[in-house]
C-alpha atoms as a PDB file:
ATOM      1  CA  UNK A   1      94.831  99.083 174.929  1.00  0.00           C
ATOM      2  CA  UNK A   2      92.033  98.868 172.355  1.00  0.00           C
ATOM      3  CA  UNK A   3      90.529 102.241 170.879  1.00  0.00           C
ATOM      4  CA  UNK A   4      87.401 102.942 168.972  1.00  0.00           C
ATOM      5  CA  UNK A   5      87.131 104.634 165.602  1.00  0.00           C
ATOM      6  CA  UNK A   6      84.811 106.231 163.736  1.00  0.00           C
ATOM      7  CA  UNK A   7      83.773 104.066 160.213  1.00  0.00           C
ATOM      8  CA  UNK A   8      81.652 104.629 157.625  1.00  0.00           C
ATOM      9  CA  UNK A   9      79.493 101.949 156.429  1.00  0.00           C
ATOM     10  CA  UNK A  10      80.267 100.552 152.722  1.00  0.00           C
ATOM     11  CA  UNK A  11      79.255  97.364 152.462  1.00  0.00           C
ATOM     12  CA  UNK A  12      76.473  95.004 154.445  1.00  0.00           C
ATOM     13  CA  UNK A  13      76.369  91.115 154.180  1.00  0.00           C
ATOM     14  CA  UNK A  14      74.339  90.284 156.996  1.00  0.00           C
ATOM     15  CA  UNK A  15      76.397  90.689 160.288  1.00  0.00           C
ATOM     16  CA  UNK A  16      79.370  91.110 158.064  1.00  0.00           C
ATOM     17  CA  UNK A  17      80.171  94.686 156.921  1.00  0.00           C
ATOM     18  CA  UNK A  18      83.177  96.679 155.285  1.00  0.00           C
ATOM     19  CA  UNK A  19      83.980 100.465 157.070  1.00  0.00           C
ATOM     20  CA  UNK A  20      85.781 102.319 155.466  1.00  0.00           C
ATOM     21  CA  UNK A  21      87.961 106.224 157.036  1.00  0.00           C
ATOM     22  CA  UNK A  22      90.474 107.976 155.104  1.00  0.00           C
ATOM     23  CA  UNK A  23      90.823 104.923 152.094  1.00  0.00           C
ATOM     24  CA  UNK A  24      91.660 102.439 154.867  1.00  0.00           C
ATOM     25  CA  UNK A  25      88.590  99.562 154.551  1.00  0.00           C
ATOM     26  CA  UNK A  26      88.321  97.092 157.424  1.00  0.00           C
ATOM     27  CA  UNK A  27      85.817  93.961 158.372  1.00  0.00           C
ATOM     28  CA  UNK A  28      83.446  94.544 160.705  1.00  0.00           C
ATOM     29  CA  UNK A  29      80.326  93.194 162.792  1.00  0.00           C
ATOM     30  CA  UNK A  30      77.010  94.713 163.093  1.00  0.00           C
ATOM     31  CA  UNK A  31      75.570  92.588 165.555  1.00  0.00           C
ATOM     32  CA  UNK A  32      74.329  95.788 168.344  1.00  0.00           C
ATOM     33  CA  UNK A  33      73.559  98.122 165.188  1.00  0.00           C
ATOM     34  CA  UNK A  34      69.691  98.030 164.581  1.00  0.00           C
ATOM     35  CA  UNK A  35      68.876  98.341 160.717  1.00  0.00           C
ATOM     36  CA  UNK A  36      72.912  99.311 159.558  1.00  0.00           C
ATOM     37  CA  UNK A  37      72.643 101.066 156.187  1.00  0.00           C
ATOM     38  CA  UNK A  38      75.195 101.987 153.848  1.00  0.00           C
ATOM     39  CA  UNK A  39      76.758 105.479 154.405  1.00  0.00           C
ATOM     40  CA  UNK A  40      75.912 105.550 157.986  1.00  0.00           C
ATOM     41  CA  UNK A  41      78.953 105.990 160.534  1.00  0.00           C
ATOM     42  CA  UNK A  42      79.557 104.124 163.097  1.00  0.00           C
ATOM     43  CA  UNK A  43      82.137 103.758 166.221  1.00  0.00           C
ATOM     44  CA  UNK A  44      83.841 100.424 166.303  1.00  0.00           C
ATOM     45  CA  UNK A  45      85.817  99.023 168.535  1.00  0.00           C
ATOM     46  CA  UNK A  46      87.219  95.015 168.724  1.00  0.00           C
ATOM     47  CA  UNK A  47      86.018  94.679 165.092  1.00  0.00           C
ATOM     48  CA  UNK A  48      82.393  95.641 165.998  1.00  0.00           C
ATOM     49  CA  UNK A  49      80.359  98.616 165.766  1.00  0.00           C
ATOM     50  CA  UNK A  50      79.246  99.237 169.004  1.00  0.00           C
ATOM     51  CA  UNK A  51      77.197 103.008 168.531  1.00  0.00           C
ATOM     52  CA  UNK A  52      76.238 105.694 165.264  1.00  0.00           C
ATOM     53  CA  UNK A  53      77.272 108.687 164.842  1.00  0.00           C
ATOM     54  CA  UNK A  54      75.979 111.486 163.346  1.00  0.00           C
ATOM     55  CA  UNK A  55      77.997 112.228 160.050  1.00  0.00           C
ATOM     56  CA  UNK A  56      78.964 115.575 161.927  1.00  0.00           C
ATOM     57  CA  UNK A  57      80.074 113.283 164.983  1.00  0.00           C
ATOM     58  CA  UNK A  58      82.046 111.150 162.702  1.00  0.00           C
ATOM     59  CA  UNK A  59      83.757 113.830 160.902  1.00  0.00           C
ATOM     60  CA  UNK A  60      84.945 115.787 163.719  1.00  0.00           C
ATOM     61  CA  UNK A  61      86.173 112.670 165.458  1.00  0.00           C
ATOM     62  CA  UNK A  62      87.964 111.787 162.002  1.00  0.00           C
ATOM     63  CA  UNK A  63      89.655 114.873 162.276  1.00  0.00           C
ATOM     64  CA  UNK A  64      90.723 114.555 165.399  1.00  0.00           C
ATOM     65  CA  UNK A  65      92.333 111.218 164.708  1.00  0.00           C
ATOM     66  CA  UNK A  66      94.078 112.330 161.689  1.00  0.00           C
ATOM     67  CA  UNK A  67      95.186 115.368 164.130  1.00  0.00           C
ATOM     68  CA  UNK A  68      96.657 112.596 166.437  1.00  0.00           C
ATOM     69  CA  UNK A  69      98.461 110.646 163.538  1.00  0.00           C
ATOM     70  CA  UNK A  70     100.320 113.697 162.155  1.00  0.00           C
ATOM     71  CA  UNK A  71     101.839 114.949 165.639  1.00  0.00           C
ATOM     72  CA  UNK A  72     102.594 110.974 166.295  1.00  0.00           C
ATOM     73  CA  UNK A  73     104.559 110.882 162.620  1.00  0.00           C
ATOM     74  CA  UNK A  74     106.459 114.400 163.963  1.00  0.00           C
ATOM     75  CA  UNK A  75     107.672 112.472 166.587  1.00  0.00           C
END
């Protein structure tokens, strides 16, 4: 099962791009976002960011996944 997750934009080579959530920076295409710019979120799933977000979007889904991760590490 693959899952999408909310990134924040950091870095733009091209295609190529760094997100970055909660200190944890990962690779990432931009191929289906028009005009990327640094600081905007985006959801990314299979390495590429498929849709923005707006940053309140992205932080409430943020929190939600850190929400996840701490009942999964009670477990």
């Amino acid at each position: 099962m693959c899952l999408a997750v909310p990134l924040q934009i950091t870095e733009i080579h091209g295609a190529d791009a760094v997100g970055e959530r909660d200190g944890i920076r990962r690779k990432i295409r931009l191929d289906f976002i028009k005009n990327p710019q640094v600081g905007e979120y985006v959801i990314v799933h299979a390495g590429f960011a498929i849709e923005r977000l707006s940053p309140e979007q992205a932080l409430e889904n943020m929190a939600a996944a850190r929400e996840v991760e701490n009942a999964l590490r009670e477990l």
